[in-house]
Protein backbone atom coordinates (compact mmCIF):
# COMPACT_ATOMS: atom_id res chain seq x y z
CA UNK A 1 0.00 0.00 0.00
CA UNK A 2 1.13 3.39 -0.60
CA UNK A 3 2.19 5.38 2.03
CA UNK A 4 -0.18 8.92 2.39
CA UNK A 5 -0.82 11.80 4.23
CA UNK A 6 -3.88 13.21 5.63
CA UNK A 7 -4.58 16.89 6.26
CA UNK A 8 -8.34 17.87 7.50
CA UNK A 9 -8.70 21.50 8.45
CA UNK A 10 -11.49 23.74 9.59
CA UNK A 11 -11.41 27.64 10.39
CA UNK A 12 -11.79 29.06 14.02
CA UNK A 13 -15.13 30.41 12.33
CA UNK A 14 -16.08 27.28 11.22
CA UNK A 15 -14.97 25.64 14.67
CA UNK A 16 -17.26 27.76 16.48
CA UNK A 17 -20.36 26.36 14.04
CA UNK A 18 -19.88 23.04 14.98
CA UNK A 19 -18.10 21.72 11.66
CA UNK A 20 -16.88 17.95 12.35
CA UNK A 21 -12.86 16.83 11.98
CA UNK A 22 -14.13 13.68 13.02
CA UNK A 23 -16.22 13.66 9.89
CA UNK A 24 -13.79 14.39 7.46
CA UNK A 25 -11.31 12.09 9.00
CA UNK A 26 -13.90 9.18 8.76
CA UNK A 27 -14.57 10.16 4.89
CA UNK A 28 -10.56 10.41 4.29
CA UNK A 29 -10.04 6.72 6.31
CA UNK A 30 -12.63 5.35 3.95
CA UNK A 31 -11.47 6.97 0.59
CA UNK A 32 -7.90 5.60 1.71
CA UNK A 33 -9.42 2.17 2.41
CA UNK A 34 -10.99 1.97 -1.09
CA UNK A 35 -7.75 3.25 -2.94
CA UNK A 36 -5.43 1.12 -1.59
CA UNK A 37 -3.48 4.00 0.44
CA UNK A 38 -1.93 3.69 3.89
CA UNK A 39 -2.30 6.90 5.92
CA UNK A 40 0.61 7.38 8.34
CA UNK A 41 0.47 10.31 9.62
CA UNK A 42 -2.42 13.27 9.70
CA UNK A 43 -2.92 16.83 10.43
CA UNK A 44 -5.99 17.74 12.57
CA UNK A 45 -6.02 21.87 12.33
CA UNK A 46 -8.87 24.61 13.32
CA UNK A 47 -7.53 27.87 11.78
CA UNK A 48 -8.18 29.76 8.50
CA UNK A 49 -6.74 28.92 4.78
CA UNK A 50 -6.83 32.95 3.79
CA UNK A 51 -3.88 33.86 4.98
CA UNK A 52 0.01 32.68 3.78
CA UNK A 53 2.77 30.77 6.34
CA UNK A 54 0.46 28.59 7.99
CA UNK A 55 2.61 26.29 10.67
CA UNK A 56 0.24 23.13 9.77
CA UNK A 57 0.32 23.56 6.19
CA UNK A 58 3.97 24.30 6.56
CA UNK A 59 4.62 20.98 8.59
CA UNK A 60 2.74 18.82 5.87
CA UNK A 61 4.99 20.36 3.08
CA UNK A 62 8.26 19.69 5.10
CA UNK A 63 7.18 16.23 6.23
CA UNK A 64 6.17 15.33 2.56
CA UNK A 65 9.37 16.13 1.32
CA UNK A 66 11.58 15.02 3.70
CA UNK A 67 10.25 11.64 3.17
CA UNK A 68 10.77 10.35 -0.10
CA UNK A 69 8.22 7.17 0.32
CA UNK A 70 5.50 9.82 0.73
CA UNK A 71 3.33 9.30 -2.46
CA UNK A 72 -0.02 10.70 -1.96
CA UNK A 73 -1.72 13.32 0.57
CA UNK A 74 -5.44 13.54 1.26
CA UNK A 75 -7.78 17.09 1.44
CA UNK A 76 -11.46 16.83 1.86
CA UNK A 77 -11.72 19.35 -0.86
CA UNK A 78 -9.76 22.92 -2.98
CA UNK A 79 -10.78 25.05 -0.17
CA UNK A 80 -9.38 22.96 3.02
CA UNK A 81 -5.96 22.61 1.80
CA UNK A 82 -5.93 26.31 0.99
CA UNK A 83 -7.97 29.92 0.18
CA UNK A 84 -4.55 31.91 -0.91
CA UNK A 85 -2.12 31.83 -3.96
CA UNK A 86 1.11 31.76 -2.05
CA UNK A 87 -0.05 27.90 -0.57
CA UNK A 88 -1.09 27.01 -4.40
CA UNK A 89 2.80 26.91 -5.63
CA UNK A 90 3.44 24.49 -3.04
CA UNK A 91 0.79 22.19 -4.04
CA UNK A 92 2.13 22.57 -7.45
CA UNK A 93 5.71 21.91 -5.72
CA UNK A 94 4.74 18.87 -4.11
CA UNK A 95 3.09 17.41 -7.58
CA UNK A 96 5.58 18.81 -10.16
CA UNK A 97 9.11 18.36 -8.19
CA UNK A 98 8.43 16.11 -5.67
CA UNK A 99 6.52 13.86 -7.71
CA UNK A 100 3.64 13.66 -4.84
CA UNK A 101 -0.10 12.96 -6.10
CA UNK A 102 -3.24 15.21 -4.32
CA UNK A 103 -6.48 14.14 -3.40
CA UNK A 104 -9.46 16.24 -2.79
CA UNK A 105 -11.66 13.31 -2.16
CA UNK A 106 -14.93 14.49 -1.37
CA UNK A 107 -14.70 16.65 -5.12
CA UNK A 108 -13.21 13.19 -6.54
CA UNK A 109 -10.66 14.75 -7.72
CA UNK A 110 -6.97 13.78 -8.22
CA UNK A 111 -3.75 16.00 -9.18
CA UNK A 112 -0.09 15.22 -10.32
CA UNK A 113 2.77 16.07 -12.31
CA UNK A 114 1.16 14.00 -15.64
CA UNK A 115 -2.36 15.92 -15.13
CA UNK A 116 -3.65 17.90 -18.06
CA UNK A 117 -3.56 21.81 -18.57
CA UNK A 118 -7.25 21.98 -17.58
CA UNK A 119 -7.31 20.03 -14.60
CA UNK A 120 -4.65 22.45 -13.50
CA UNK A 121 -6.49 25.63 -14.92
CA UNK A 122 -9.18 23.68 -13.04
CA UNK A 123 -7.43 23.71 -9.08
CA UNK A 124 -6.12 27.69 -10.30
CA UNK A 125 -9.55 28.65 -10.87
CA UNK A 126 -10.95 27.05 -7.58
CA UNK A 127 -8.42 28.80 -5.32
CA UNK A 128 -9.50 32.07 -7.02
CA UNK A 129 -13.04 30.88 -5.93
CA UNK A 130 -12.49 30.24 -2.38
CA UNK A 131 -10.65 33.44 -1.71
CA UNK A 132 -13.41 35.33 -3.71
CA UNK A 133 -15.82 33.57 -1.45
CA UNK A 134 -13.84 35.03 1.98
CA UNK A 135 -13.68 38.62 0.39
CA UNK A 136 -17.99 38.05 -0.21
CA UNK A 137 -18.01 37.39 3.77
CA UNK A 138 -15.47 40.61 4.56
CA UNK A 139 -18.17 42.14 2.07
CA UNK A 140 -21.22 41.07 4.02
CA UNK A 141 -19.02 42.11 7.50
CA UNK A 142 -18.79 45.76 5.90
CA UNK A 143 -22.45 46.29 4.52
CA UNK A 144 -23.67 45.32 8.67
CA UNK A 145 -21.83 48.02 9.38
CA UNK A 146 -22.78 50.42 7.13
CA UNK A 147 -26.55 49.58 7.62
CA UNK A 148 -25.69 50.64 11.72
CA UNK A 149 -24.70 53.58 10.41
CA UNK A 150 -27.72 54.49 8.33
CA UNK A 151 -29.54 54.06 11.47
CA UNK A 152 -27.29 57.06 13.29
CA UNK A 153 -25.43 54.52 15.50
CA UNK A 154 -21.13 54.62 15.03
CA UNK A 155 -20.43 51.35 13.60
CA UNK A 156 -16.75 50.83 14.94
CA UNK A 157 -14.82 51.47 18.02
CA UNK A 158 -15.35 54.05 20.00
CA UNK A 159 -12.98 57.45 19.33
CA UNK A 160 -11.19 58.59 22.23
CA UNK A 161 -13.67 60.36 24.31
CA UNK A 162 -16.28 57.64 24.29
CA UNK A 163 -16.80 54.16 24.99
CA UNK A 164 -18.41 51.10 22.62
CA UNK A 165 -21.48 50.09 25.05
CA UNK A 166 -21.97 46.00 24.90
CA UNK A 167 -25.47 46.35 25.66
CA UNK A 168 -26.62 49.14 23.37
CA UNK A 169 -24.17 48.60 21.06
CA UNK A 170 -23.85 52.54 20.83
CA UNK A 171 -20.75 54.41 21.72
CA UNK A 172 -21.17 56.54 25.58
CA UNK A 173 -19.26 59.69 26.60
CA UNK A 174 -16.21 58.12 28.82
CA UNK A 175 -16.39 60.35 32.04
CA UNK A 176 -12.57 59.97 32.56
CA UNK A 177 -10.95 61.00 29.26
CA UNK A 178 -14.25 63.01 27.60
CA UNK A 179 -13.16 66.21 29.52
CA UNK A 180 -10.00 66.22 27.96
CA UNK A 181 -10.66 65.94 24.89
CA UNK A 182 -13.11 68.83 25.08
CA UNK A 183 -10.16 71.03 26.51
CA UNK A 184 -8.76 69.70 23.78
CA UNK A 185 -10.96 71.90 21.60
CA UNK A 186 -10.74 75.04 23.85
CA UNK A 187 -7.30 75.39 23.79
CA UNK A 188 -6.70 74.81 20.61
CA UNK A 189 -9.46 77.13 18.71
CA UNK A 190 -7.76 79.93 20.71
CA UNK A 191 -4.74 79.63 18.01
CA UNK A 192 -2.08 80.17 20.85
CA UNK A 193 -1.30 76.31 20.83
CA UNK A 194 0.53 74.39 18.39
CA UNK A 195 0.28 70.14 18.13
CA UNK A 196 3.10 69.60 19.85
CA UNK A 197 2.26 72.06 23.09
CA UNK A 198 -1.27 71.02 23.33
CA UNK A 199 -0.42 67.59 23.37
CA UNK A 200 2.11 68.16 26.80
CA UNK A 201 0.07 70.23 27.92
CA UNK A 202 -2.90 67.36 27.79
CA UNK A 203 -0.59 64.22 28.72
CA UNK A 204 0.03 66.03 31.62
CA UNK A 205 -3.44 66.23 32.15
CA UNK A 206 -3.56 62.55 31.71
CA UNK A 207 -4.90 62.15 28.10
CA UNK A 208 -2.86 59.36 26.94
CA UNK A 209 -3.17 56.18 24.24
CA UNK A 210 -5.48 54.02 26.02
CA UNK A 211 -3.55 50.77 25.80
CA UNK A 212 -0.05 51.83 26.05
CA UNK A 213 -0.41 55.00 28.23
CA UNK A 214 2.01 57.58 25.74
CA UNK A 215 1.18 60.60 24.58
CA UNK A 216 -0.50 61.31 21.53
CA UNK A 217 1.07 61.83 18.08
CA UNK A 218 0.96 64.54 15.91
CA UNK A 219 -1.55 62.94 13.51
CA UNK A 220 -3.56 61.09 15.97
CA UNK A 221 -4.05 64.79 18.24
CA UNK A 222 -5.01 66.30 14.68
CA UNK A 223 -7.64 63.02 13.67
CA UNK A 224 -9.31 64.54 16.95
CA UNK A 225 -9.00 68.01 16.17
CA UNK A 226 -11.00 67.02 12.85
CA UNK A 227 -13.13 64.63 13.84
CA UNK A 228 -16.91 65.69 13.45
CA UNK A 229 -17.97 62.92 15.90
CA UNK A 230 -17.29 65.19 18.65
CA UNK A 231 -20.16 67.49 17.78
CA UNK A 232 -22.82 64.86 16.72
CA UNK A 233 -21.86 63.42 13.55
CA UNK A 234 -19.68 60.75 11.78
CA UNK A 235 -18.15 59.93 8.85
CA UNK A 236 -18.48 56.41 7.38
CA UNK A 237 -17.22 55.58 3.77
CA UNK A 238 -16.92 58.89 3.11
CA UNK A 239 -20.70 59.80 4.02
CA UNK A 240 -21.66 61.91 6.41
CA UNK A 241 -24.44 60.34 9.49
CA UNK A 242 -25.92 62.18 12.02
CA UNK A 243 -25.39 60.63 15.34
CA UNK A 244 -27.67 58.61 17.82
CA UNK A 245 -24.42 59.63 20.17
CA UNK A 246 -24.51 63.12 23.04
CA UNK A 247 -21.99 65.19 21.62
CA UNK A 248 -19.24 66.55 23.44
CA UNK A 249 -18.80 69.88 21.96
CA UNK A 250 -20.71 72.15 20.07
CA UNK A 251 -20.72 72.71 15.84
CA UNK A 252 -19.58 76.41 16.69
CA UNK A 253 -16.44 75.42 18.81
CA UNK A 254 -15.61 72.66 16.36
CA UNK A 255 -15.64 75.56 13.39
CA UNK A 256 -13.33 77.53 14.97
CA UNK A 257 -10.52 74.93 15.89
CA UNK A 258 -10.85 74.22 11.25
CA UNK A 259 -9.93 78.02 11.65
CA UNK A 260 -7.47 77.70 13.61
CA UNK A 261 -6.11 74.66 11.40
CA UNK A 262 -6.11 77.03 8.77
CA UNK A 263 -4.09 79.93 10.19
CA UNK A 264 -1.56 77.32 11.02
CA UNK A 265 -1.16 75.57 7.56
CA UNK A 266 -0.70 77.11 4.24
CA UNK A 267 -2.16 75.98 1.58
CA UNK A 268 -1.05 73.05 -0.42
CA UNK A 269 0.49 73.33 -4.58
CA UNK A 270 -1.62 71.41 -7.10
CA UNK A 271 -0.10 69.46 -9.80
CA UNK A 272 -1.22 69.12 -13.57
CA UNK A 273 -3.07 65.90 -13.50
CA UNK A 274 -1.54 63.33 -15.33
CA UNK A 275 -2.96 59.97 -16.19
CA UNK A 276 -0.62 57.45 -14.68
CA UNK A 277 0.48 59.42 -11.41
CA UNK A 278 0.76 57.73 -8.53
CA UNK A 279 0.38 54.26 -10.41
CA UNK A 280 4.05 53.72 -10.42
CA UNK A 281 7.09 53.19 -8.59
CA UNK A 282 10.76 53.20 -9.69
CA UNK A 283 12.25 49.63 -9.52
CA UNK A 284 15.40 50.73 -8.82
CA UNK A 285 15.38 52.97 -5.73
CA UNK A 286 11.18 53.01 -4.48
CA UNK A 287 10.65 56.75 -5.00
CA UNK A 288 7.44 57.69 -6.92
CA UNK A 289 7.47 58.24 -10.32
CA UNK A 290 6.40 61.89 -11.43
CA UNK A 291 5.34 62.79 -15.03
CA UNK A 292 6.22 66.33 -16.53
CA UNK A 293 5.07 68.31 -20.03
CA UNK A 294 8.09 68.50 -22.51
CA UNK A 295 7.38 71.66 -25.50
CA UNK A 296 4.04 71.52 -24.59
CA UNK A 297 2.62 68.83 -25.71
CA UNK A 298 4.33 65.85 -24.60
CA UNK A 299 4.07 63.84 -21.60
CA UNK A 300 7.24 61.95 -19.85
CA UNK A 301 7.32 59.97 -17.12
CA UNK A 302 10.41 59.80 -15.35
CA UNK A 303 11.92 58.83 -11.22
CA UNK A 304 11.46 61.58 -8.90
CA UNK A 305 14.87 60.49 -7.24
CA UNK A 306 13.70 61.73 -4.01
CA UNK A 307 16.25 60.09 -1.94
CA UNK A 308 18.87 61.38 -4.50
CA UNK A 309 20.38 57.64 -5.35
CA UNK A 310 18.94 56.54 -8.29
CA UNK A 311 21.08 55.25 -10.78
CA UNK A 312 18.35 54.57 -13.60
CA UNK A 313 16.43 57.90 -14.19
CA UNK A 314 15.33 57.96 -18.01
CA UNK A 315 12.14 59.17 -19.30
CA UNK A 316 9.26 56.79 -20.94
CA UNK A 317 6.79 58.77 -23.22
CA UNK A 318 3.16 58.22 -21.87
CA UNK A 319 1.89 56.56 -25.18
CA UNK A 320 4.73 54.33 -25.14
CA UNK A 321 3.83 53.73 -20.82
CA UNK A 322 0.26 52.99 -22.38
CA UNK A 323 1.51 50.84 -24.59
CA UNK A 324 3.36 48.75 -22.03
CA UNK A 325 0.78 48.62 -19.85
CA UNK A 326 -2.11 47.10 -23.03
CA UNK A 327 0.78 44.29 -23.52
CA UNK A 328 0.08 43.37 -19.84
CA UNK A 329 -3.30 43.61 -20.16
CA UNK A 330 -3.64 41.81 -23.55
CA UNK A 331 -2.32 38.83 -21.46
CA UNK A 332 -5.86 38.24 -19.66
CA UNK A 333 -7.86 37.39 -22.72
CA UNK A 334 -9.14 34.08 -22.80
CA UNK A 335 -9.66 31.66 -25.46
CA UNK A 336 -13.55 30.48 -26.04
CA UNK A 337 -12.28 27.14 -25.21
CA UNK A 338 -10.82 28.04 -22.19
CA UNK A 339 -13.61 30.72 -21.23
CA UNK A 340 -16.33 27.98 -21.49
CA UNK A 341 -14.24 25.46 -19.24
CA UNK A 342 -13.73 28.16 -16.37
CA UNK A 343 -17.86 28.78 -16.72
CA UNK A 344 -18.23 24.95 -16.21
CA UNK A 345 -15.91 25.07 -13.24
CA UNK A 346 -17.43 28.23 -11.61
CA UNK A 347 -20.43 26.41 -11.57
CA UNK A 348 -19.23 23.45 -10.46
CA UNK A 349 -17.56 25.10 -7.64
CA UNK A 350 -20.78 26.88 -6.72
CA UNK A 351 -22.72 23.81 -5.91
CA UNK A 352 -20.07 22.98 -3.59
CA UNK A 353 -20.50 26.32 -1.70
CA UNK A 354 -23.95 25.69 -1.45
CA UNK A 355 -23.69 22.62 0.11
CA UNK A 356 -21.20 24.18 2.67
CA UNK A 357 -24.02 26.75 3.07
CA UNK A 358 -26.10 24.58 4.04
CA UNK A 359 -24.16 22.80 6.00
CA UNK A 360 -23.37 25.65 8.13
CA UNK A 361 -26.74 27.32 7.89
CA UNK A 362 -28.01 23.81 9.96
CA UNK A 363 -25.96 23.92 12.75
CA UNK A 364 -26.54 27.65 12.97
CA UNK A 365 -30.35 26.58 13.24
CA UNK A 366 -29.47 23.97 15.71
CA UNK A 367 -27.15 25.99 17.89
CA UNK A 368 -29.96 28.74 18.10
CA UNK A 369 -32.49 26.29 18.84
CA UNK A 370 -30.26 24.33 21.53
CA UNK A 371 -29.90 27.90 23.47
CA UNK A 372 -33.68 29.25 23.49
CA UNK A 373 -34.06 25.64 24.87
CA UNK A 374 -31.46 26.79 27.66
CA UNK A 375 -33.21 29.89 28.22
CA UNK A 376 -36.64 28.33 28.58
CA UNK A 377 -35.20 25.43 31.10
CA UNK A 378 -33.71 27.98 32.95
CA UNK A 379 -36.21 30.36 33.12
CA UNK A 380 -38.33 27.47 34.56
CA UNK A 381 -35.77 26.56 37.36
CA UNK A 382 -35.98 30.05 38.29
CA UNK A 383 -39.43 30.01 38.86
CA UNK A 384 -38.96 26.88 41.00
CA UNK A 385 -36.76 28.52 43.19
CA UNK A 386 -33.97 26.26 41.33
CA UNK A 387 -31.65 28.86 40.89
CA UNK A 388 -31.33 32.74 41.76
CA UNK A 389 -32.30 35.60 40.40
CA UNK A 390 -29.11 37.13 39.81
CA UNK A 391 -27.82 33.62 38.24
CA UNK A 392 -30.84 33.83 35.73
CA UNK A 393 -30.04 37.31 34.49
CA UNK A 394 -25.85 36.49 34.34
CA UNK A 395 -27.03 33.67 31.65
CA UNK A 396 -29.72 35.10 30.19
CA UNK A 397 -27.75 37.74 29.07
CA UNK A 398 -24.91 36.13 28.09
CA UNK A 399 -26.94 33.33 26.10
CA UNK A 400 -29.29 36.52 24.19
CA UNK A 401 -25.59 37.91 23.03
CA UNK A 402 -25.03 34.25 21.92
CA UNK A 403 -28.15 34.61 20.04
CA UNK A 404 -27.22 38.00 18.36
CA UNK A 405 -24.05 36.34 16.95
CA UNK A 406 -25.21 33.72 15.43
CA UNK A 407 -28.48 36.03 13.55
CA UNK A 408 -25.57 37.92 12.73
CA UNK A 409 -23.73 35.20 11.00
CA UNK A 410 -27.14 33.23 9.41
CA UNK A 411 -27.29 36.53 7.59
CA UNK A 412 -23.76 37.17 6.36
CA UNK A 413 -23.65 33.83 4.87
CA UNK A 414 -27.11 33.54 3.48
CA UNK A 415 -26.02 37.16 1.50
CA UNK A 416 -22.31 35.62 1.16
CA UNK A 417 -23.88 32.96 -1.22
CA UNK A 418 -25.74 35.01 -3.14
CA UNK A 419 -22.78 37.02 -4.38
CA UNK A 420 -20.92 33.55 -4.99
CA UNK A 421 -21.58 32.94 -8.36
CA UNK A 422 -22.29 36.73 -9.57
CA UNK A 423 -18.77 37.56 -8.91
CA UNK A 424 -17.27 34.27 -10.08
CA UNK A 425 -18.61 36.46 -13.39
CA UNK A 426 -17.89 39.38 -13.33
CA UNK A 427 -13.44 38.31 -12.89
CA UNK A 428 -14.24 35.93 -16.10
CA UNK A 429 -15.98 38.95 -17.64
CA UNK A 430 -13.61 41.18 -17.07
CA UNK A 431 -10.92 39.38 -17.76
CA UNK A 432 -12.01 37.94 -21.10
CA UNK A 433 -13.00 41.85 -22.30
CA UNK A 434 -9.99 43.84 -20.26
CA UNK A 435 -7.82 44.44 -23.80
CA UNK A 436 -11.08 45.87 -26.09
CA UNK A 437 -12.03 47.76 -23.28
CA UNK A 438 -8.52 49.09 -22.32
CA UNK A 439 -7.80 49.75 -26.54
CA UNK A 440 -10.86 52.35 -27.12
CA UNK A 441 -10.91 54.29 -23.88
CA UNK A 442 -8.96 57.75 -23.62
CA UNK A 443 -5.32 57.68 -21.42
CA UNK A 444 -7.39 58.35 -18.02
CA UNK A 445 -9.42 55.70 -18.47
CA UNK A 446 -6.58 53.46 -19.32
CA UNK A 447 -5.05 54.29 -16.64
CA UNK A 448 -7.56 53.65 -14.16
CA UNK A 449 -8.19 50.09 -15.93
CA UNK A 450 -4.49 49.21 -15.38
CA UNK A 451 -4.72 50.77 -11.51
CA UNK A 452 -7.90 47.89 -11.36
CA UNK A 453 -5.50 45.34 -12.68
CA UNK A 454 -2.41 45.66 -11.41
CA UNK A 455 -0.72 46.59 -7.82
CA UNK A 456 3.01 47.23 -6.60
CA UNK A 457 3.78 47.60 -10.58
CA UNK A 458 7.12 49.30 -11.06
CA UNK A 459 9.41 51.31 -14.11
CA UNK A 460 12.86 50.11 -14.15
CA UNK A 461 14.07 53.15 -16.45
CA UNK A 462 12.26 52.45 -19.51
CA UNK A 463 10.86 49.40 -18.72
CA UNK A 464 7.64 48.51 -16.84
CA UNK A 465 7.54 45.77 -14.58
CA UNK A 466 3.74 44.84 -14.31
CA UNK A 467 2.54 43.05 -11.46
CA UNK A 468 -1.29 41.50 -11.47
CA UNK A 469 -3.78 41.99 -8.61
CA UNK A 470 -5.06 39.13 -7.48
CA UNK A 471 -7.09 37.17 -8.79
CA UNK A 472 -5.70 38.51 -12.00
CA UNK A 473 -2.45 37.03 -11.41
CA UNK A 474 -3.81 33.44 -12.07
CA UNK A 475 -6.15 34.17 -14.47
CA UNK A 476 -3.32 35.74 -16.31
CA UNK A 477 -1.69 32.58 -16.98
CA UNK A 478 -4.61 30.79 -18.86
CA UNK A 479 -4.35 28.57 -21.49
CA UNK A 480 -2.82 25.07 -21.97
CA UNK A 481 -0.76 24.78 -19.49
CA UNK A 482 2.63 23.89 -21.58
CA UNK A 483 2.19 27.30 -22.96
CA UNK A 484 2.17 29.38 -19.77
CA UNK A 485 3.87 26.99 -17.69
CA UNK A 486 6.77 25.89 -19.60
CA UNK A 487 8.70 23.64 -16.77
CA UNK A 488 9.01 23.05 -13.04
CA UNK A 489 11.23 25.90 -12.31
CA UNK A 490 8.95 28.39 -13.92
CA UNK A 491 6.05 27.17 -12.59
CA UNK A 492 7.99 27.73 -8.79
């Protein structure tokens, strides 16, 4: 029998909802069983795929190697052995140079270094899934938030000044550092105190960073300064709410200290504004790279050699930039072959959401169910004489906040899997249709496209080193996969 490994993982989420090792190790014993493979050794994890230089996931991949009678490791399915990019190459390291096979047995599924272009377009394309699916529930996190704000109430933690109320879930005026923060204000709308004198002034006072007890920066005494919580509203993605909150100070106090601000600070200079500012960085040193207007009528783009070390400042004409950046671009297009294999696969990959859904949406159900049960027994023992008073209300309370979570989490991933699939589209879409668009639109629009498509990109003198956002990165190299991934050390 061939010796295998076996990795089952859940998240810390998903721990919390009740999802069952047990169960996947059962189904991984039995898929073993029926392919002839001897398990000796497993990994038994609770803690999220999302992020890069997991210790479990780092063990497996050392252990595998190490020991060259390893031949095959086990995953329930795409998304437990990993949700990021970084862990994909060392799947593809385990298959390609260290001629291991992988199993994702519950999708039937089976991967090594003999497997065709698609089935590896295939895995690419799920991983882009699962972390799509993990942004949808950061999504879902973000539009709770915004719908507290609607309703007047500050969705995040409390400014210094207030306090975040468990029970209301509102912020409260904190009686110990409110005070100062209002002197704050007085002294400072006078225009007889800079920054850096009304913050001694204050720490002596005792207005401090809560956790670490220093004094304030710069920047953080100025947030305050500017902050139009203070006098009853709040920004919130760059939207204005009036709050449910008791102010602190008044709009007329909080008008003069904007005065004051502008006394102290002159005004800034505008630049011309040039299509790819602020896109680019130069390779060879990190400063920015700036763009100037040569005889009027032509555009360069060139290092601003801030730091006075660069060794490669030449200047790239913004057509030829543009052109550059459509070569990079061009790259995404996809084949009608390969664009109706990736549909086939988003869909596939969607039904196995929904049946994690589900999964999770049940034991939500059960765990609410299993604590109103807790409140009604124990509501009854109080009216026995069972237990206390005081000991009802301590678990009441805590079991109703129990409660709130897991409303709270029905509805993030009931909306989570809505989005699944629509989004799954719109990267295909946009990717398949990023060149035509990206050929017919004027130089700012271009330039926004590329800022959509690419991050961290760089100009090393005259030449632009593009780098993909993700998921565009994989998507980027489509296509058989001979073509785009011409041999191990490439692929690494």
């Amino acid at each position: 029998m061939k010796k295998t490994l076996l990795y089952l993982r859940v998240s810390s989420k998903e721990q919390e909802l009740g999802f069952s090792l047990d169960a996947q190790r059962n189904e991984g014993v039995k898929y073993a069983v029926r392919m002839g493979l001897d398990i000796v050794r497993h990994w038994q994890v609770a803690e999220s795929a999302k992020a890069q230089g997991r210790k479990s996931f780092s063990e497996l991949f050392e252990y595998a190697i190490k020991n060259k009678d390893i031949g095959d490791i086990l995953f329930e399915k795409t998304d437990r052995a990993t949700r990021n990019y970084y862990d994909l190459i060392k799947l593809y390291e385990l298959m390609e140079k260290h001629d291991k096979t992988i199993h994702f047995f519950k999708e039937g599924f089976i991967m090594d270094k003999f497997s065709k272009s698609q089935d590896k377009l295939r895995l690419d394309f799920q991983v882009v899934l699962a972390k799509n699916y993990i942004n949808n529930l950061s999504e879902e996190t973000k539009k709770g938030m915004n719908e507290k704000a609607n309703s007047g109430t500050y969705p995040s933690v409390a400014p210094i000044g207030y306090l975040n109320d468990r029970e209301t879930k509102k912020i409260v005026i904190d009686p110990k550092s409110s005070p100062l923060v209002k002197k704050a204000f007085e002294l400072y709308s006078t225009g007889n105190y800079s920054l850096k004198k009304l913050i001694n002034e204050l720490y002596n006072n005792g207005l401090a960073i809560r956790k670490s007890g220093k004094k304030l920066s710069k920047g953080a005494m100025e947030c305050i300064l500017k902050n139009s919580i203070y006098y009853g509203t709040f920004k919130w993605n760059e939207k204005l709410y009036s709050g449910d909150h008791e102010p602190l100070i008044t709009k007329d106090l909080f008008d003069r200290v904007q005065m004051a601000f502008k006394r102290f600070n002159k005004p800034k200079m505008t630049k011309r504004n040039f299509a790819f500012n602020g896109i680019l960085t130069c390779h060879a040193c990190g400063c920015a790279i700036t763009a100037e207007l040569k005889k009027k009528k032509y555009i360069y783009y060139r290092c601003t050699d801030s730091k006075a070390i660069c060794t490669n400042v030449k200047y790239v004409r913004e057509d030829h930039l543009a052109d550059m950046f459509g070569v990079e671009i061009k790259r995404l297009e996809f084949d009608e072959e390969n664009f109706a294999f990736i549909k086939d696969v988003l869909l596939e990959s969607h039904q196995h959401e929904q049946e994690q859904h589900k999964e999770t949406l049940d034991e939500l159900q059960k765990q609410y169910k299993e604590i109103q049960e807790k409140i009604h027994k124990a509501y009854d023992d109080k009216l026995r004489g069972l237990i206390t008073e005081a000991f009802w209300l301590m678990r009441s309370n805590t079991w109703q906040l129990e409660l709130d979570d897991i409303k709270a989490n029905i509805a993030r991933f009931e909306s989570a899997d809505v989005k699944y699939l629509e989004e799954g589209n719109k990267i295909l879409e946009l990717s398949k249709h990023a060149y035509s668009l990206y050929k017919i639109q004027d130089m700012h629009e271009k330039a926004k496209l590329a800022q959509i498509l690419s991050q961290n990109s760089t100009l090393d003198g005259t030449t632009l080193c593009f780098h993909y956002r993700k998921p565009f990165d994989i998507l980027a190299q489509k296509g058989p996969r001979q073509v785009w991934l011409p041999g191990q050390d490439s692929n690494l």
